[in-house]
C-alpha atoms as a PDB file:
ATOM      1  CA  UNK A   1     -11.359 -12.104 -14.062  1.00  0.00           C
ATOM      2  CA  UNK A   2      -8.342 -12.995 -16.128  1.00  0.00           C
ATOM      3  CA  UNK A   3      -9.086 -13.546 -19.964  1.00  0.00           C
ATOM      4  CA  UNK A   4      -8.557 -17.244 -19.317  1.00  0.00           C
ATOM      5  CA  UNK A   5     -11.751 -17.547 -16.802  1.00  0.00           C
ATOM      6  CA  UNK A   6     -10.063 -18.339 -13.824  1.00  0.00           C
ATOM      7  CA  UNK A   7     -10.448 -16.086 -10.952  1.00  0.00           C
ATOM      8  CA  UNK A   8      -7.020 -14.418 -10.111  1.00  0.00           C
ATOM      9  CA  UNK A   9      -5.289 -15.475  -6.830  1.00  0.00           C
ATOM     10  CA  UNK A  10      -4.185 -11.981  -5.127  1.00  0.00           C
ATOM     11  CA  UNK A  11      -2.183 -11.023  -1.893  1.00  0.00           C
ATOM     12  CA  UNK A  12      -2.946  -7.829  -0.117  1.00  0.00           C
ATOM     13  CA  UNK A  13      -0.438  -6.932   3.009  1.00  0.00           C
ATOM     14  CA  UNK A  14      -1.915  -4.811   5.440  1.00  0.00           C
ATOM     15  CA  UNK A  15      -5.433  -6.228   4.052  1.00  0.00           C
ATOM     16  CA  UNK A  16      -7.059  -6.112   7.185  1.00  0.00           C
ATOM     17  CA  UNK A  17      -8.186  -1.980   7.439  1.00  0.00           C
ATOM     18  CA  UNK A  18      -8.089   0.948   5.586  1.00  0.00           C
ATOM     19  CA  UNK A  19      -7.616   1.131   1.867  1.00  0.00           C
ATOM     20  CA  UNK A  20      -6.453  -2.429   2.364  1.00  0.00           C
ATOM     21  CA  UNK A  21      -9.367  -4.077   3.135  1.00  0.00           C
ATOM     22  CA  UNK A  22     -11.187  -1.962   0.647  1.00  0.00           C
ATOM     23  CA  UNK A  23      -8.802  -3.322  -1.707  1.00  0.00           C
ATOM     24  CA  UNK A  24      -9.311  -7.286  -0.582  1.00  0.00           C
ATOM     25  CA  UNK A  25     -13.652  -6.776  -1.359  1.00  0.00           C
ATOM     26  CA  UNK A  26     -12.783  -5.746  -4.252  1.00  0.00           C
ATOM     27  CA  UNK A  27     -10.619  -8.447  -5.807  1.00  0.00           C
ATOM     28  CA  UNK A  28     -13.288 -10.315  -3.871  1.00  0.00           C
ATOM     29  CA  UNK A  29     -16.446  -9.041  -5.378  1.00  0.00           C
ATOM     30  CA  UNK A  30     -14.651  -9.889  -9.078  1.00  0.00           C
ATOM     31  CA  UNK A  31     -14.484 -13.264  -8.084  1.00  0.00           C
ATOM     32  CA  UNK A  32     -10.545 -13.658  -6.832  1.00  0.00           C
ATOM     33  CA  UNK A  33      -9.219 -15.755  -4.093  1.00  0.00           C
ATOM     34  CA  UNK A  34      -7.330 -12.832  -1.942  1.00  0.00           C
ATOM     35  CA  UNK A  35      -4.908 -13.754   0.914  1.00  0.00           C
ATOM     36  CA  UNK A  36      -4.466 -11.229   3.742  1.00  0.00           C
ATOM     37  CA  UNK A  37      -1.042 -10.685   5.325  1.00  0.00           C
ATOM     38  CA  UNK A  38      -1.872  -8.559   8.728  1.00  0.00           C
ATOM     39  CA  UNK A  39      -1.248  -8.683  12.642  1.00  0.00           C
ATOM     40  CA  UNK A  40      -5.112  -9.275  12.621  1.00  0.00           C
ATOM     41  CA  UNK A  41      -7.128 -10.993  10.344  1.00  0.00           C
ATOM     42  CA  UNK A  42      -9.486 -10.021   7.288  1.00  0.00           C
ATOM     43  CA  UNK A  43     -12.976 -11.102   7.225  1.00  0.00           C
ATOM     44  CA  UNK A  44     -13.646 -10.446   3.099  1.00  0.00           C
ATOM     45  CA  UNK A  45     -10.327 -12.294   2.627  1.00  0.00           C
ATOM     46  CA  UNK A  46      -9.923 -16.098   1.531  1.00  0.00           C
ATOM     47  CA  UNK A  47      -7.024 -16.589   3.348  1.00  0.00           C
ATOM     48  CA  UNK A  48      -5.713 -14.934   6.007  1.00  0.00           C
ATOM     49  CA  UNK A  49      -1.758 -15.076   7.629  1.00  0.00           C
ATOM     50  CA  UNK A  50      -1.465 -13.531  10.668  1.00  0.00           C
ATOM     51  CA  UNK A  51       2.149 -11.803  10.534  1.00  0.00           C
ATOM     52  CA  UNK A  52       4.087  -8.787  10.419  1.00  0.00           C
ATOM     53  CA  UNK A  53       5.362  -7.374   7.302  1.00  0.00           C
ATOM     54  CA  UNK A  54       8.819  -6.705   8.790  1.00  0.00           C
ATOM     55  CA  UNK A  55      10.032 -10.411   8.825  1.00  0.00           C
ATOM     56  CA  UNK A  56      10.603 -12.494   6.205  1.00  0.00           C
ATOM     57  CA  UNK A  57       8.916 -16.199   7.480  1.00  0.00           C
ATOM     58  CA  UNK A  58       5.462 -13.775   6.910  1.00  0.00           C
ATOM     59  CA  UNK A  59       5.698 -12.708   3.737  1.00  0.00           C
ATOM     60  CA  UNK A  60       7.028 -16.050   2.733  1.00  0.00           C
ATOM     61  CA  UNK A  61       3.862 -17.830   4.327  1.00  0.00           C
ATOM     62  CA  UNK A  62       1.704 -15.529   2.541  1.00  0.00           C
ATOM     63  CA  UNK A  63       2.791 -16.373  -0.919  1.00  0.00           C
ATOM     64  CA  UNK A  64       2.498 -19.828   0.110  1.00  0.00           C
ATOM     65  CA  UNK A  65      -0.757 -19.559   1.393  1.00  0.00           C
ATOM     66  CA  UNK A  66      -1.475 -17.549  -2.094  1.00  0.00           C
ATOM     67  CA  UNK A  67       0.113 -20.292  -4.185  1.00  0.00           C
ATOM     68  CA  UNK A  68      -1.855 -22.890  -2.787  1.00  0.00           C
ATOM     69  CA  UNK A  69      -4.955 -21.319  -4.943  1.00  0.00           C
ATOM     70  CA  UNK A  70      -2.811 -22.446  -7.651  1.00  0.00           C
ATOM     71  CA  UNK A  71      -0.484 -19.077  -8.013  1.00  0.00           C
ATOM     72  CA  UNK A  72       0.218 -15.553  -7.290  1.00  0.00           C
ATOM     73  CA  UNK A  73      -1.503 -13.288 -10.224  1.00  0.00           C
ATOM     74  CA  UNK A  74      -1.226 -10.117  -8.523  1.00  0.00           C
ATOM     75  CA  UNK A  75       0.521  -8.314  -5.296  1.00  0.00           C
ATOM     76  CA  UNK A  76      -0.775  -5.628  -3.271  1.00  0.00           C
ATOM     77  CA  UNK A  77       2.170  -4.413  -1.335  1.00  0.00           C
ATOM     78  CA  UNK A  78       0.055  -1.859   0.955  1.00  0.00           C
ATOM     79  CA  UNK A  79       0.875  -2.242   4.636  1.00  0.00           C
ATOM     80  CA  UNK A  80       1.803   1.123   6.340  1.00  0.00           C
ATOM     81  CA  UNK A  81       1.797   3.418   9.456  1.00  0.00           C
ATOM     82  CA  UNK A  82       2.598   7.048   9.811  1.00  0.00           C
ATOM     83  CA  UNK A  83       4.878   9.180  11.426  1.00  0.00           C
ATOM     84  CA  UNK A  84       2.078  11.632  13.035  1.00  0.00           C
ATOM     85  CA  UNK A  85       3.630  14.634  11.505  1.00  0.00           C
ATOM     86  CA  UNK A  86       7.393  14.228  13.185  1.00  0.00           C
ATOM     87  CA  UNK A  87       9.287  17.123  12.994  1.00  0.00           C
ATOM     88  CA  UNK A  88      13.418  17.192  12.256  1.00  0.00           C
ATOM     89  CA  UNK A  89      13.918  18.824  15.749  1.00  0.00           C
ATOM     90  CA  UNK A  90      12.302  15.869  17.521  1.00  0.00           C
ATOM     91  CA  UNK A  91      14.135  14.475  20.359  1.00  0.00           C
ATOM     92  CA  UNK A  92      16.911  12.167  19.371  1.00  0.00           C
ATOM     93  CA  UNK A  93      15.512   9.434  20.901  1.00  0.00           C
ATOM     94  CA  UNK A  94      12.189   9.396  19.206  1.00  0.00           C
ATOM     95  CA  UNK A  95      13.487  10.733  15.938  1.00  0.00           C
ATOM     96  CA  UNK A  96      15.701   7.522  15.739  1.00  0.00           C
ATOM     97  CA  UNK A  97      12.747   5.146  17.203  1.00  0.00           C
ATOM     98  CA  UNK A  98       9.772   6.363  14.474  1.00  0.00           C
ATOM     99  CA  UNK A  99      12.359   7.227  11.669  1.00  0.00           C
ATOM    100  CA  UNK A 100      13.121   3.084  12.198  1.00  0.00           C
ATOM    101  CA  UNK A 101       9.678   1.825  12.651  1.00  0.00           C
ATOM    102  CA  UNK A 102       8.456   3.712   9.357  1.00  0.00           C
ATOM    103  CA  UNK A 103      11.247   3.026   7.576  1.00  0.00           C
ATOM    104  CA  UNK A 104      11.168  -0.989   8.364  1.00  0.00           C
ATOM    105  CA  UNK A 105       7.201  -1.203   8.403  1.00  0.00           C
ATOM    106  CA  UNK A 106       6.859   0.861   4.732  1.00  0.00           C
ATOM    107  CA  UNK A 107      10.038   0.536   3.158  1.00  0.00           C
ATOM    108  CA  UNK A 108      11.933  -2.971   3.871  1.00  0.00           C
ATOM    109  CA  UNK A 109       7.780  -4.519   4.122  1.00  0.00           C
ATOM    110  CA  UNK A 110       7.556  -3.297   0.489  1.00  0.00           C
ATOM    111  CA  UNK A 111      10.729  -4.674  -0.325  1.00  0.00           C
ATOM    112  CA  UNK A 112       9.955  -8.062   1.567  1.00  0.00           C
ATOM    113  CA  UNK A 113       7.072  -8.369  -0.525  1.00  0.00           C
ATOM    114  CA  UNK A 114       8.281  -8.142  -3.498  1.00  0.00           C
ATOM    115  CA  UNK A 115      11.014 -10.616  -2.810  1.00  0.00           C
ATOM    116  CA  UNK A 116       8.889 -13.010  -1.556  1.00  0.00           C
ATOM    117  CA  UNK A 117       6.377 -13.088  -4.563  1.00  0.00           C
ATOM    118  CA  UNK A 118       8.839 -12.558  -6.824  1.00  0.00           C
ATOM    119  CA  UNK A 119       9.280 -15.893  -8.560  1.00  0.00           C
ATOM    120  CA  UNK A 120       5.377 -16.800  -8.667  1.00  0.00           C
ATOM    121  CA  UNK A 121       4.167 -12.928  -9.861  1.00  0.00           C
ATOM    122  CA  UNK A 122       6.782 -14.062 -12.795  1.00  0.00           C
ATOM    123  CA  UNK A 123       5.588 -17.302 -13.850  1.00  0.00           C
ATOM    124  CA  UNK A 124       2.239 -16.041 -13.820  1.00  0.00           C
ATOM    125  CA  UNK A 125       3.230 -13.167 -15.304  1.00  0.00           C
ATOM    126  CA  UNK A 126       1.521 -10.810 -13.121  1.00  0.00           C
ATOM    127  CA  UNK A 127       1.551  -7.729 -11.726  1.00  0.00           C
ATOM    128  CA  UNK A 128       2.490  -6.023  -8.517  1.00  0.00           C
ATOM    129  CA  UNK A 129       0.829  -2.807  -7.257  1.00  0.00           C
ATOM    130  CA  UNK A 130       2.041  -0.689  -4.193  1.00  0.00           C
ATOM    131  CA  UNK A 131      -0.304   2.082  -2.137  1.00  0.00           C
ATOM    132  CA  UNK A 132       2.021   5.047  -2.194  1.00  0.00           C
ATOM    133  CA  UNK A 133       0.955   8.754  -1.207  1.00  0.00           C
ATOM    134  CA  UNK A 134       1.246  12.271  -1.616  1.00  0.00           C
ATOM    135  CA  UNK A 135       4.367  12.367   0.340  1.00  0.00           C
ATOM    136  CA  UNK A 136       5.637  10.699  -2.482  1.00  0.00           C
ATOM    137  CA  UNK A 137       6.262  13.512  -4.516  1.00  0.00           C
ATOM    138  CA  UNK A 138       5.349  16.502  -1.580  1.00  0.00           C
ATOM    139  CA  UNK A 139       7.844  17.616   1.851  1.00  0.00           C
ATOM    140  CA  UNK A 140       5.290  17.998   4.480  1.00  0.00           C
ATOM    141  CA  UNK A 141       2.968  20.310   2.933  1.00  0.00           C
ATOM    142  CA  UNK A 142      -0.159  17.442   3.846  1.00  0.00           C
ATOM    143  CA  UNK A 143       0.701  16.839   7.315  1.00  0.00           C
ATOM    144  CA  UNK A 144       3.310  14.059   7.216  1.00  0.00           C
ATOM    145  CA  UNK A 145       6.622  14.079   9.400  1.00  0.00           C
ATOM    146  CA  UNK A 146       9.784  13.764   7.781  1.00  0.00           C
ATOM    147  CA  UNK A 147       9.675   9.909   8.615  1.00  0.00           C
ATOM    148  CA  UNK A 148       6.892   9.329   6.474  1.00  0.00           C
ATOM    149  CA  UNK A 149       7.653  11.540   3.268  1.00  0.00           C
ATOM    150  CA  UNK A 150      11.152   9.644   3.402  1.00  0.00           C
ATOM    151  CA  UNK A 151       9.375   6.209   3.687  1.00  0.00           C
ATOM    152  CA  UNK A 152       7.172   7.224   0.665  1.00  0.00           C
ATOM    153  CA  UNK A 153       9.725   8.508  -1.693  1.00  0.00           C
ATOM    154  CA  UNK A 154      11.551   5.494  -0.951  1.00  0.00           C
ATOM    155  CA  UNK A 155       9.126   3.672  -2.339  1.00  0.00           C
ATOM    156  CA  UNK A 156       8.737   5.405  -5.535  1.00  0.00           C
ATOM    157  CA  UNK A 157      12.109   4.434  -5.378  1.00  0.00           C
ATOM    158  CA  UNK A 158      11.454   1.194  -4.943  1.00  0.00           C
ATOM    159  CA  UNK A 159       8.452   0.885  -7.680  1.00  0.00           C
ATOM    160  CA  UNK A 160      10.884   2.054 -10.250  1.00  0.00           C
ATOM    161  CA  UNK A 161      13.568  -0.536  -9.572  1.00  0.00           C
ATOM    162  CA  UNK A 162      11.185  -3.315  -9.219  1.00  0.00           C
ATOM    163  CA  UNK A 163       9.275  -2.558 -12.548  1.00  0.00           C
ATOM    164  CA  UNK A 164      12.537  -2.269 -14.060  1.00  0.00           C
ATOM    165  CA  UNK A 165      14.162  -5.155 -12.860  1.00  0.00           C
ATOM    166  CA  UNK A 166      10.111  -7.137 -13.234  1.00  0.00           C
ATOM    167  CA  UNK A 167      10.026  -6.120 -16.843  1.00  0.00           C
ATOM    168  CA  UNK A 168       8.815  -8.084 -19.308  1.00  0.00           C
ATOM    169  CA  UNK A 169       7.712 -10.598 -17.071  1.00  0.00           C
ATOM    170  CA  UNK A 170       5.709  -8.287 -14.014  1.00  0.00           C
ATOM    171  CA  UNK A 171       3.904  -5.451 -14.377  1.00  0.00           C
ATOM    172  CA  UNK A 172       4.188  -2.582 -11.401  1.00  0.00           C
ATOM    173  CA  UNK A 173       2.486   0.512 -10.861  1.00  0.00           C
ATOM    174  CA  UNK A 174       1.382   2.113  -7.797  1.00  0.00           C
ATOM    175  CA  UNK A 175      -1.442   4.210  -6.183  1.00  0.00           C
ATOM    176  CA  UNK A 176      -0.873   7.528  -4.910  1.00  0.00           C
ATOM    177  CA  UNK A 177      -3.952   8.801  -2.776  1.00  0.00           C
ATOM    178  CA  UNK A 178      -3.945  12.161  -0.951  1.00  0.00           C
ATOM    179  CA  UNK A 179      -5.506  12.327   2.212  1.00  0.00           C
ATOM    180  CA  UNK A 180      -7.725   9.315   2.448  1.00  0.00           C
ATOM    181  CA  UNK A 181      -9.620   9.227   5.902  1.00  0.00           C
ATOM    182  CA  UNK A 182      -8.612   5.098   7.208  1.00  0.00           C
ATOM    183  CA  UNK A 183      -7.421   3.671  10.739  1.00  0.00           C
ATOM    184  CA  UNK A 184      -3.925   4.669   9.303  1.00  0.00           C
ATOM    185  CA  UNK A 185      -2.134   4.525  12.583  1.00  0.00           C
ATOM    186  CA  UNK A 186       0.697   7.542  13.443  1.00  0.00           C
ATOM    187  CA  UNK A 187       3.834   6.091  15.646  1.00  0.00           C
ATOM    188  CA  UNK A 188       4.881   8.350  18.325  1.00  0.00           C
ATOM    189  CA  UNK A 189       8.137   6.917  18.678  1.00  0.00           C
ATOM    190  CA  UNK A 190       7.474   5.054  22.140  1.00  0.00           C
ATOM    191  CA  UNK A 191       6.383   1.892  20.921  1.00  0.00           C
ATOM    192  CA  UNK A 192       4.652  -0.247  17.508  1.00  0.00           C
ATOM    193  CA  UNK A 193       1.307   0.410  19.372  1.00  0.00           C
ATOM    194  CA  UNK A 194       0.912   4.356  17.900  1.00  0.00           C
ATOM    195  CA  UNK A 195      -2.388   6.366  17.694  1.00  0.00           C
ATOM    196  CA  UNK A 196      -5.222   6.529  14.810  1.00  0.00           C
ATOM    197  CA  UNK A 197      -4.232   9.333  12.779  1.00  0.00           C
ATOM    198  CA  UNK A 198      -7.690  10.456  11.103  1.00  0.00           C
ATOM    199  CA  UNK A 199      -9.641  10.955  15.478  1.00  0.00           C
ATOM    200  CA  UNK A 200     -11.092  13.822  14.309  1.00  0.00           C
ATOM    201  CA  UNK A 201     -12.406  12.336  10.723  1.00  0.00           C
ATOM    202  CA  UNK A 202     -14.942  15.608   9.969  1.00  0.00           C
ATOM    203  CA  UNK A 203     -12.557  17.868  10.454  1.00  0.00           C
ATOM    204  CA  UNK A 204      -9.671  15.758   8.810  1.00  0.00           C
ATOM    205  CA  UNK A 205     -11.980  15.394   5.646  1.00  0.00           C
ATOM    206  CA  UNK A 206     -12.075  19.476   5.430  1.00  0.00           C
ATOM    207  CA  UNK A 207      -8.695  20.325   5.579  1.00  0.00           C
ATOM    208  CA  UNK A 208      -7.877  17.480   2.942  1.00  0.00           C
ATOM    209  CA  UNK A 209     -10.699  18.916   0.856  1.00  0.00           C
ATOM    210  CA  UNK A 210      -9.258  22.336   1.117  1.00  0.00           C
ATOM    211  CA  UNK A 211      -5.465  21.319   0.337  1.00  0.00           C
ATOM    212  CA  UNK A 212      -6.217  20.411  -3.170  1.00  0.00           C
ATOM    213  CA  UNK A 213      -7.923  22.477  -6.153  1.00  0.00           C
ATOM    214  CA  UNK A 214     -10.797  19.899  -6.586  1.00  0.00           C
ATOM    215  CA  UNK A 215     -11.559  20.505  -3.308  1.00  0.00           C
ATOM    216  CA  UNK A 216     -12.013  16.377  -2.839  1.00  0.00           C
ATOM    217  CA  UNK A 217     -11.492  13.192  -0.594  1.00  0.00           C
ATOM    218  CA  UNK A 218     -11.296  10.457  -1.961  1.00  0.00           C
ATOM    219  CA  UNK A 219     -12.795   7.176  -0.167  1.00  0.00           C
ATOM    220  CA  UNK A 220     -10.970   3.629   0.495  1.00  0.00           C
ATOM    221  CA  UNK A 221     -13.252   1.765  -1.860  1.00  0.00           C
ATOM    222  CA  UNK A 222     -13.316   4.606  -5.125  1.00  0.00           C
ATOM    223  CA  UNK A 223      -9.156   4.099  -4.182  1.00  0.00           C
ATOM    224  CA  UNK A 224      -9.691  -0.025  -4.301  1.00  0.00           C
ATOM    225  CA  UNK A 225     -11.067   0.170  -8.077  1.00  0.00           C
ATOM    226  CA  UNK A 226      -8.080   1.887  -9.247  1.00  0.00           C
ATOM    227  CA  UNK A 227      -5.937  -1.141  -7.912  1.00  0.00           C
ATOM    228  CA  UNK A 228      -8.215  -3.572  -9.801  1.00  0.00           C
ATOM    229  CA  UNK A 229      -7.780  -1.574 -13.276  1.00  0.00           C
ATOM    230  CA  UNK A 230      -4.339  -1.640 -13.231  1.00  0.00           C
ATOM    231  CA  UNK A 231      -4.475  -5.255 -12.616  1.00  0.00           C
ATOM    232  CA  UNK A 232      -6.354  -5.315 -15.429  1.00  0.00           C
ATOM    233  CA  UNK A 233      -5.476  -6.211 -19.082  1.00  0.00           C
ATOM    234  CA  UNK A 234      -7.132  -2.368 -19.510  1.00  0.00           C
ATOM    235  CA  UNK A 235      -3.448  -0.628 -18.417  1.00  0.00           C
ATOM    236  CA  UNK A 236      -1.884  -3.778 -20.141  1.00  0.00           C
ATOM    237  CA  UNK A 237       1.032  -0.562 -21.585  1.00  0.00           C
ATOM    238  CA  UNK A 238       1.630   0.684 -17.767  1.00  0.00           C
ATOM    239  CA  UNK A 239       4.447  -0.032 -15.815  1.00  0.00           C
ATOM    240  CA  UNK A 240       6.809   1.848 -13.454  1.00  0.00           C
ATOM    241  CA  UNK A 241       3.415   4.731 -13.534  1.00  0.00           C
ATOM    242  CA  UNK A 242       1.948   6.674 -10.507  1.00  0.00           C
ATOM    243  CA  UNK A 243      -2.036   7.063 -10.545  1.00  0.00           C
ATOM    244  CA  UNK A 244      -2.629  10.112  -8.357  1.00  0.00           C
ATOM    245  CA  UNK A 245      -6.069  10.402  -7.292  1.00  0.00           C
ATOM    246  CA  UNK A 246      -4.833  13.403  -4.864  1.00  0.00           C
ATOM    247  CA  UNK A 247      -7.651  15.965  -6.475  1.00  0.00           C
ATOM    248  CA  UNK A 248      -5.158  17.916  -8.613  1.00  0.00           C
ATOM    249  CA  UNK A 249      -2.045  18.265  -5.356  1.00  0.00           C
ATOM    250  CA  UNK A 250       0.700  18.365  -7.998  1.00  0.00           C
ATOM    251  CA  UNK A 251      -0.907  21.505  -9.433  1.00  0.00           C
ATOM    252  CA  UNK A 252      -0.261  23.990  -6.632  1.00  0.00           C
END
């Protein structure tokens, strides 16, 4: 809760799976109205807008739908897919297809976001949060295509802009998971449709485990509390920051 008493009115995109939806029960469980943005709907959400975080008329009815709580306090801009590993010597055709889905469903959806929640994160002075990775800062040593670890240094990119150009008004900081096992689907480059990346979950879960020196995954919902501390007055001096709760990645 804020220090006021009043339960915070939150937007999650992409709040209906994975480290999304782990992220909507827990704004939930603290008592905060939370609107989904998704192409399917969130059952622990408030509100839910169907929509798809590439157009505009979505993210705009989702800060609506968030303002009629009576405000936006916080955004989660976290709606993703992956690139299944693509390599640089793909075919053309399919290089050009998933490099463009990534790119418009993680980068410009991020940038949408913001945009749309812009004016009501500042009056409430709130804070924006964004679910990064460890392609953010790594080139394909964790299994992610060249689309991907573009799309996610992008949006460091973007985080750093935005907390700039938010400052003093808007906090943003961003999560940085590695390997966390979710629905996260992987485009193949024939169509939005794409395949679940994490099939095999066991053996996805070892070779995560054995990438990094803690030798740890990390689950959706331990991921979800970090999102609500830094919405928190507790990391009230953090903004344009990286958590990485990758098990120690940057140390190899």
């Amino acid at each position: 809760m804020v220090s006021d008493g009043r339960a915070r009115r939150v937007l999650v995109t992409g709040g209906a799976s994975g480290i999304g939806l782990a992220v909507v029960h827990a704004f939930a469980e603290l008592g905060d109205h939370v609107t989904s943005l998704d192409l399917a709907p969130c059952s622990a959400a408030a509100r839910n807008v169907i929509g798809d975080v590439r157009v505009p008329a979505a993210h705009a009815e989702a800060v609506k739908a968030a303002r009629d709580a009576g405000g936006l306090d916080v955004l989660v801009a976290n709606a993703g897919v992956h690139d299944g590993g693509l390599p640089l010597d793909a075919p053309a055709d399919a290089l050009s297809a998933t490099l463009r889905s990534v790119l418009d469903i993680d980068v410009v959806g991020y940038a949408l976001a913001i945009n749309a929640a812009e004016s009501a994160l500042r009056e409430a002075r709130g804070t924006a949060l964004l679910t990064l990775s460890d392609a953010s800062f790594l080139a394909g040593q964790t299994g992610a295509g060249v689309a991907y670890t573009a799309a996610k240094h992008a949006q460091l990119g973007i985080l750093r802009w935005a907390a700039r150009w938010l400052a003093p008004d808007v906090r943003v900081n961003a999560v940085a998971p590695g390997g966390v096992i979710t629905g996260l689907i992987g485009l193949d480059g024939s169509s939005d449709a794409g395949r679940p990346l994490f099939q095999d979950a066991d053996s996805k879960r070892e070779l995560v485990a054995s990438r990094n020196p803690l030798g740890t995954v990390m689950e959706p919902e331990e991921i979800a509390g970090i999102f609500c501390w830094l919405a928190s007055p507790a990391s009230r001096g953090m903004t344009g920051e990286v958590v990485r709760p990758d098990g120690g990645l940057s140390l190899r």
